[in-house]
Protein backbone atom coordinates (compact mmCIF):
# COMPACT_ATOMS: atom_id res chain seq x y z
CA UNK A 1 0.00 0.00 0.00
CA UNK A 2 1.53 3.53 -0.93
CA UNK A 3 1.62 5.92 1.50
CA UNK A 4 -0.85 8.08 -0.46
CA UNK A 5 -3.63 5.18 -0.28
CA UNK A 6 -2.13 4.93 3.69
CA UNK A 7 -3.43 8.45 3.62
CA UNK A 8 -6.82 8.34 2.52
CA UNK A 9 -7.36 5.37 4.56
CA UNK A 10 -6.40 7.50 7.84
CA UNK A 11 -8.43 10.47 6.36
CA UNK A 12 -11.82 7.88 6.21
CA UNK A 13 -10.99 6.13 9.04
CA UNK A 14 -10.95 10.02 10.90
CA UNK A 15 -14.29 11.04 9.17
CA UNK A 16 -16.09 7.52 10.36
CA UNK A 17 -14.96 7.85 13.25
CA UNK A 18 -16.23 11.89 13.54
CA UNK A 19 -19.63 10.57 11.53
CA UNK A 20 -19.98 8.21 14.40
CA UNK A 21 -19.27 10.15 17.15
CA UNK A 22 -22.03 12.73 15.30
CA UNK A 23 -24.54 10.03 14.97
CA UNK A 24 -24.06 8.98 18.89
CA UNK A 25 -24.60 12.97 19.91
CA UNK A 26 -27.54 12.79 17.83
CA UNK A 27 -29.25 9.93 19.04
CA UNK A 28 -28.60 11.03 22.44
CA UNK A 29 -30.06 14.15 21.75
CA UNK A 30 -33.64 12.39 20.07
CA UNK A 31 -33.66 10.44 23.54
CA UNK A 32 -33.19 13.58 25.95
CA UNK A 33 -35.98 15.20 23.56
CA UNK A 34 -38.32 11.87 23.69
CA UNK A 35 -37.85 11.81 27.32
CA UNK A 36 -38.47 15.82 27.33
CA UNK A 37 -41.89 14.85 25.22
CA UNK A 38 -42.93 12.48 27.29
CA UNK A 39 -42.84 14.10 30.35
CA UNK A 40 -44.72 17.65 28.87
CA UNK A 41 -47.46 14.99 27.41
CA UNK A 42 -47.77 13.64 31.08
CA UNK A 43 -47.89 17.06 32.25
CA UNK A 44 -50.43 18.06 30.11
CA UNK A 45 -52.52 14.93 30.45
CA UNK A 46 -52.80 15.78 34.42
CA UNK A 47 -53.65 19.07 33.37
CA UNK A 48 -56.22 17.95 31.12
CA UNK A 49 -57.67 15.64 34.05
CA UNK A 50 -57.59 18.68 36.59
CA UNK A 51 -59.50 20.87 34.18
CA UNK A 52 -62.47 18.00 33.70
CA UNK A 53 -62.53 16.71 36.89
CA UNK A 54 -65.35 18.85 38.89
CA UNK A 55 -64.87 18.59 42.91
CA UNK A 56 -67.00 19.84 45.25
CA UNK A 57 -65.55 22.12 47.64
CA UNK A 58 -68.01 22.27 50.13
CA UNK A 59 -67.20 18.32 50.65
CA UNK A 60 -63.46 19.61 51.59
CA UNK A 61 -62.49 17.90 48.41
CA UNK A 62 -61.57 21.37 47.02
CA UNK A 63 -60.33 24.81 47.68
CA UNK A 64 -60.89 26.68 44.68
CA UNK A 65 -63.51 29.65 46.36
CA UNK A 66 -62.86 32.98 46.72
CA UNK A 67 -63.25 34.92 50.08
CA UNK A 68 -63.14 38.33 50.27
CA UNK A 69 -63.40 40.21 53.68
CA UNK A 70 -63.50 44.16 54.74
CA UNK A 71 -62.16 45.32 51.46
CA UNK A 72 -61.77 48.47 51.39
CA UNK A 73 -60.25 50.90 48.65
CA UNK A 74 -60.16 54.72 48.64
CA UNK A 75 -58.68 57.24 46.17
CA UNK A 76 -57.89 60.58 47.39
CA UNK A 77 -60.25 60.47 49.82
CA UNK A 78 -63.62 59.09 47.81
CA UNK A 79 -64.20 55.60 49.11
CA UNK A 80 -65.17 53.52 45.83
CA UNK A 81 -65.44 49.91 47.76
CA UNK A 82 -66.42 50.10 51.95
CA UNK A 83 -65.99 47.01 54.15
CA UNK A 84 -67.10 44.81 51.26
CA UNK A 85 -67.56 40.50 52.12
CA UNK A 86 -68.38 38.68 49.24
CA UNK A 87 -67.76 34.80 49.05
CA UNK A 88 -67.76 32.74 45.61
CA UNK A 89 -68.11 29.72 45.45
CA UNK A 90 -66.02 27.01 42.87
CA UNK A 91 -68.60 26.31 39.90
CA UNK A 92 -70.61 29.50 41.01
CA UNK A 93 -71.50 31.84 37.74
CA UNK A 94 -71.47 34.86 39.39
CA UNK A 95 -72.77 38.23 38.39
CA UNK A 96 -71.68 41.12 39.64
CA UNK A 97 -74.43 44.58 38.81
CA UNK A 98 -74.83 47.64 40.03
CA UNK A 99 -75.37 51.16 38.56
CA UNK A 100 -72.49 52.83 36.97
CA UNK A 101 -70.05 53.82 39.86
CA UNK A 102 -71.04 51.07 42.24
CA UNK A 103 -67.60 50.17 42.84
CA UNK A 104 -67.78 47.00 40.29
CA UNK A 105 -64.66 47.25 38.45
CA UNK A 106 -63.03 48.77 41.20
CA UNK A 107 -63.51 45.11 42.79
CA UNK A 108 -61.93 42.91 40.22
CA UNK A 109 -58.90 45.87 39.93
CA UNK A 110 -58.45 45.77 43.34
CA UNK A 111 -58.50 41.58 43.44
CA UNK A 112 -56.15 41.36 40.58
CA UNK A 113 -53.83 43.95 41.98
CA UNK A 114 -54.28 46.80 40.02
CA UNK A 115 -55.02 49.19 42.63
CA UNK A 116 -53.79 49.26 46.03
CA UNK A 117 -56.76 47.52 48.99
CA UNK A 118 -57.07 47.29 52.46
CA UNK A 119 -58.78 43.87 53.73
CA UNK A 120 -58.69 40.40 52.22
CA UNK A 121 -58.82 38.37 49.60
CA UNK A 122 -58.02 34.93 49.40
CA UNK A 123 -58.07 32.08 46.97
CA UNK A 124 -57.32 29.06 47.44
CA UNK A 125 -55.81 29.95 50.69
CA UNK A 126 -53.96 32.46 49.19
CA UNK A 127 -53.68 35.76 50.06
CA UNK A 128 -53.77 38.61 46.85
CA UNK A 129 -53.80 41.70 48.32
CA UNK A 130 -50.90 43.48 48.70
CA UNK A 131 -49.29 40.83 45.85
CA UNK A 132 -47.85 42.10 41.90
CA UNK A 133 -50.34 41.46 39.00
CA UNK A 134 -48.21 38.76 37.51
CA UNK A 135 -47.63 36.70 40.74
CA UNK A 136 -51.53 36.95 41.14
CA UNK A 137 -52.02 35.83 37.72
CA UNK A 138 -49.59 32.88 38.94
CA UNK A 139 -51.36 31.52 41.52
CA UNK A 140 -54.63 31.19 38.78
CA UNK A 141 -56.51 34.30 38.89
CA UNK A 142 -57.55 35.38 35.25
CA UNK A 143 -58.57 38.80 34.38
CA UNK A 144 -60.61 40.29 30.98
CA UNK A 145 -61.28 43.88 30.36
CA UNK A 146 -63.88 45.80 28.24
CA UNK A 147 -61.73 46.07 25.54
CA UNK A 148 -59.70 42.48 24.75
CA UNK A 149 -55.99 42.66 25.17
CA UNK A 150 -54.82 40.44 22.25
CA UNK A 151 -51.58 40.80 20.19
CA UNK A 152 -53.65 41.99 16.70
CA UNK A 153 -50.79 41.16 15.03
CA UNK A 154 -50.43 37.69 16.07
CA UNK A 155 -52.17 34.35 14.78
CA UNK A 156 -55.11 33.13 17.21
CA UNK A 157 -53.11 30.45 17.62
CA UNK A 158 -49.91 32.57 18.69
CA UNK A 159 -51.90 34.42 20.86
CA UNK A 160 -52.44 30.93 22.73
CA UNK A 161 -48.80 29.91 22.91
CA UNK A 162 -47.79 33.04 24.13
CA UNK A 163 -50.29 33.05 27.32
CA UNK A 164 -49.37 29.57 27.16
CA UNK A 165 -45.71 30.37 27.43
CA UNK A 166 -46.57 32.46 30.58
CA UNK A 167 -46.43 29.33 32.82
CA UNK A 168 -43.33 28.02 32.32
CA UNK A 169 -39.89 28.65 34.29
CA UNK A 170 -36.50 29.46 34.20
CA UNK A 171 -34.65 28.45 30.81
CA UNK A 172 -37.85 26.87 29.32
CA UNK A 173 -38.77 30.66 29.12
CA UNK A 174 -36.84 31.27 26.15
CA UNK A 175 -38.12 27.97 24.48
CA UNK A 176 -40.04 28.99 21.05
CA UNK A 177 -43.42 27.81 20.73
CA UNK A 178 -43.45 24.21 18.42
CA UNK A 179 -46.25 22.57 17.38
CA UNK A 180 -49.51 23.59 19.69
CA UNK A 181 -49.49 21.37 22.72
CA UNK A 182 -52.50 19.59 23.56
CA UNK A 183 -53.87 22.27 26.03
CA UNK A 184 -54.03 24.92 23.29
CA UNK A 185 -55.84 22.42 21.08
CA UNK A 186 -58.13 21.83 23.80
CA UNK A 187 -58.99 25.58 24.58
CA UNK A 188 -59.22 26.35 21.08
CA UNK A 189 -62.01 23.85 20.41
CA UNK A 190 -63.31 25.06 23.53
CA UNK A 191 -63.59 28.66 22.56
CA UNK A 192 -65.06 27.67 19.18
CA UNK A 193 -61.75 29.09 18.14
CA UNK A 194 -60.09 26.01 15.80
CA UNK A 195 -61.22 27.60 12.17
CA UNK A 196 -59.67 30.92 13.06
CA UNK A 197 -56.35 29.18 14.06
CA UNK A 198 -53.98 31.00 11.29
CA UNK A 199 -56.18 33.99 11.23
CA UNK A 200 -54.59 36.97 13.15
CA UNK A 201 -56.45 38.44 15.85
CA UNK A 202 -57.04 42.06 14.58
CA UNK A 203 -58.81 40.20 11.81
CA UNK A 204 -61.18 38.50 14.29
CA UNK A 205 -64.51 40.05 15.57
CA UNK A 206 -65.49 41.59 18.22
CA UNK A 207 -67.19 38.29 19.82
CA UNK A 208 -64.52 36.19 18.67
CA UNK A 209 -61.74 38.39 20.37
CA UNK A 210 -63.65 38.00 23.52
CA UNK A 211 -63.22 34.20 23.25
CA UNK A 212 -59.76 34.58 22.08
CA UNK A 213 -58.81 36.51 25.33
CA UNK A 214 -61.13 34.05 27.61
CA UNK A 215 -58.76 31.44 25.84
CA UNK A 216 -55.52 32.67 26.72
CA UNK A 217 -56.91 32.81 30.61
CA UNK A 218 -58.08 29.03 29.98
CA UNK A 219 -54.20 28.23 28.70
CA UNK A 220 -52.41 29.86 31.59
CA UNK A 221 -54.49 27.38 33.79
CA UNK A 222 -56.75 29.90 35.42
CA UNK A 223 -58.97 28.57 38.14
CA UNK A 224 -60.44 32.15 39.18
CA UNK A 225 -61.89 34.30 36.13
CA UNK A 226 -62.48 38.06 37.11
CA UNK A 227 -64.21 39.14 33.22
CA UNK A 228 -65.38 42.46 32.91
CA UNK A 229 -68.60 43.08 30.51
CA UNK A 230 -67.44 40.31 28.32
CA UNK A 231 -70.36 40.45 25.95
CA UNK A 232 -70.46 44.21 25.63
CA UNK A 233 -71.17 45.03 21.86
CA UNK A 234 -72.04 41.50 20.77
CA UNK A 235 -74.39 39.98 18.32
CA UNK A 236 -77.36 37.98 20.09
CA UNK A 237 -75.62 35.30 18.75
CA UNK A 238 -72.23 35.98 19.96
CA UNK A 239 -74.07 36.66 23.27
CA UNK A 240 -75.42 33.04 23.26
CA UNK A 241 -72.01 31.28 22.46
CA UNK A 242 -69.98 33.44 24.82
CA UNK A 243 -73.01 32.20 27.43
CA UNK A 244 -72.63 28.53 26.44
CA UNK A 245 -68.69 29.07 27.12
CA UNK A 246 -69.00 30.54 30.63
CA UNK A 247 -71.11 28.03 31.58
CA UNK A 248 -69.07 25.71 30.67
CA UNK A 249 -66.09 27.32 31.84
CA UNK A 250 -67.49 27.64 35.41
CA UNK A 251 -67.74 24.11 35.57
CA UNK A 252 -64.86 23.57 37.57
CA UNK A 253 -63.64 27.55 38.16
CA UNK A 254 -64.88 29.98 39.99
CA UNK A 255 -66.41 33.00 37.57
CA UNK A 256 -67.10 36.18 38.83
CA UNK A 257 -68.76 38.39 35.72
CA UNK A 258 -68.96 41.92 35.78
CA UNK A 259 -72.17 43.17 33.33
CA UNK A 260 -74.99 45.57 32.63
CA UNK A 261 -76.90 43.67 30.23
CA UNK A 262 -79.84 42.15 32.66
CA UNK A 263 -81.36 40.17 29.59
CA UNK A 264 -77.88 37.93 29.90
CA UNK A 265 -77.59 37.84 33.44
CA UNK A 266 -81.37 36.22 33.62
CA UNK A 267 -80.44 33.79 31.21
CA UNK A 268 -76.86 32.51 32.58
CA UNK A 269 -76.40 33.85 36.34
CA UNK A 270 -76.30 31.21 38.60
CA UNK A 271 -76.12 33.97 42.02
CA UNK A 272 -76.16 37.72 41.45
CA UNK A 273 -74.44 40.42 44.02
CA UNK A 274 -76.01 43.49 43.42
CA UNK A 275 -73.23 46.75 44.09
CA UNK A 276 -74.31 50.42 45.04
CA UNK A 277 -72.17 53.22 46.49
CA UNK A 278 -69.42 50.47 47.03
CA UNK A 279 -71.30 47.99 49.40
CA UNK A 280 -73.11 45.19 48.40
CA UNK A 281 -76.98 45.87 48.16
CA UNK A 282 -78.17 42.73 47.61
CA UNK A 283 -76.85 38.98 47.12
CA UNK A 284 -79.22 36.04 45.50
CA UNK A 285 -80.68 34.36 42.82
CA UNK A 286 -81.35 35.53 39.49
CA UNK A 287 -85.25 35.52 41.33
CA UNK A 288 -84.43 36.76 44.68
CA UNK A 289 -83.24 40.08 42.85
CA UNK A 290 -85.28 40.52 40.86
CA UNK A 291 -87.89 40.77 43.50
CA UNK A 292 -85.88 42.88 46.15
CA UNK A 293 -87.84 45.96 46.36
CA UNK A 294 -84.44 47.87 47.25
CA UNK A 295 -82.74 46.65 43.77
CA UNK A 296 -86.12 47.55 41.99
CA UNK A 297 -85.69 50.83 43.23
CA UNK A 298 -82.15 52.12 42.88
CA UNK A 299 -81.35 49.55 39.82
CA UNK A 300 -83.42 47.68 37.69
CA UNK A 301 -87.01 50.31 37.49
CA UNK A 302 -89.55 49.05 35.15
CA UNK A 303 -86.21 46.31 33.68
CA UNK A 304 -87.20 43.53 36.46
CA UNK A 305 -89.80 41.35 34.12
């Protein structure tokens, strides 16, 4: 053998061996991902089973209630919410009424964090008040506005992955979104959202947005929903999906719904808590306030039929 065929052995033997050693790295790497896989698929399967299963929490089999005691918030002076109690209940639909500046909003801001409180507000054992936004919306409280706070430029689907994305930790932050997981699948089909997948949200109408946003709450694994006039500016149609959703939704959550239209409230309400001047006027069924003279009075007028 010349030493120029001793050569280009040594120069394949090297690039076997380097092909080899690529091929090991790789397969090493398709386990650690399998293994990576399988856990996020048993992750998400418990998930799945948490957000099905229905518990009763009265039985002690369950925590998820709210309890809110003496709150109390004040700006400059002008008390907007005085000594307020208010309990709610896990599967509860509640509606929250009142005339304009009862101190309604002011409620859910002051639960989510958005404005400083004095009193208490627990869920599931856990105290809010006096906590940051985010680490409330960490512990499952989920919060909608009037106006839907989507990306517009993003893909319905994107939109997902991104709340999605909110739950994880440490370097798994920085992870890019892959192929939708089985949640966002889930809560898409859930939200009657699965056509509009590709479509970007400032594309979407107004009703749809309103799902897309209840969606991302649903993704982030939020057991409390706070959602503020949610079916302001709807169709009747849109009104009687987004109904069908909450419902569903408050399942197994606890749903606290801030809203002026009374037609909707009679129709999905499970309990109402009627607001005025900050303090709680009346609590009951859709009939019991409908029939409190006092609500008659300062709310609904002739609208209690």
């Amino acid at each position: 053998m010349s030493d120029k065929e001793q050569t280009m052995t040594d120069d394949e033997m090297r690039r076997l061996r380097d092909e080899t050693r690529q091929m090991r790295d790789e397969a090493r790497r398709l386990r650690d991902e399998a293994a990576r896989m399988r856990d996020e698929i048993a992750r998400e399967r418990q998930d799945m089973q948490d957000k099905l299963t229905v518990l009763d929490d009265r039985g002690g089999q369950w925590s998820d209630y709210l309890e809110v005691r003496g709150l109390h918030v004040e700006f400059d002076g002008f008390v907007a919410v005085k000594n307020l109690d208010l309990s709610v209940e896990h599967g509860d639909l509640r509606f929250l009424i009142g005339p304009n500046g009862a101190g309604k909003t002011t409620v859910i801001d002051a639960i989510t964090g958005l404005v400083p409180a004095a009193g208490s507000a627990t869920f599931r054992g856990e105290q809010l008040l006096g906590r940051k936004p985010n680490n409330i919306v960490r512990l499952g409280v989920g919060r909608t506005f009037q106006t839907a706070s989507v990306v517009e430029e993003l893909t319905v689907l994107e939109n997902l992955q991104v709340a999605e994305g909110f739950r994880r930790k440490g370097r798994d932050l920085l992870r890019r979104p892959g192929a939708p997981s089985q949640n966002v699948r889930y809560m898409m089909d859930v939200c009657n959202l699965t056509a509009d997948a590709d479509r970007t949200a400032g594309t979407l109408p107004h009703g749809k947005k309103q799902w897309l946003e209840i969606g991302m709450l649903l993704v982030q694994d939020a057991h409390l929903l706070l959602l503020d006039e949610p079916v302001a500016g709807m169709t009747p149609a849109e009104r009687e999906q987004t109904g069908a959703l909450l419902k569903r939704c408050s399942r197994n959550r606890t749903v606290i719904i801030v809203e002026h239209d009374m037609e909707f409230m009679r129709q999905f309400a499970d309990s109402v808590t009627v607001l005025n001047q900050g303090e709680i006027l009346a609590e009951g069924s859709v009939e019991d306030i409908q029939n409190n003279e006092d609500v008659v009075r300062i709310y609904l007028g002739g609208d209690n039929q």
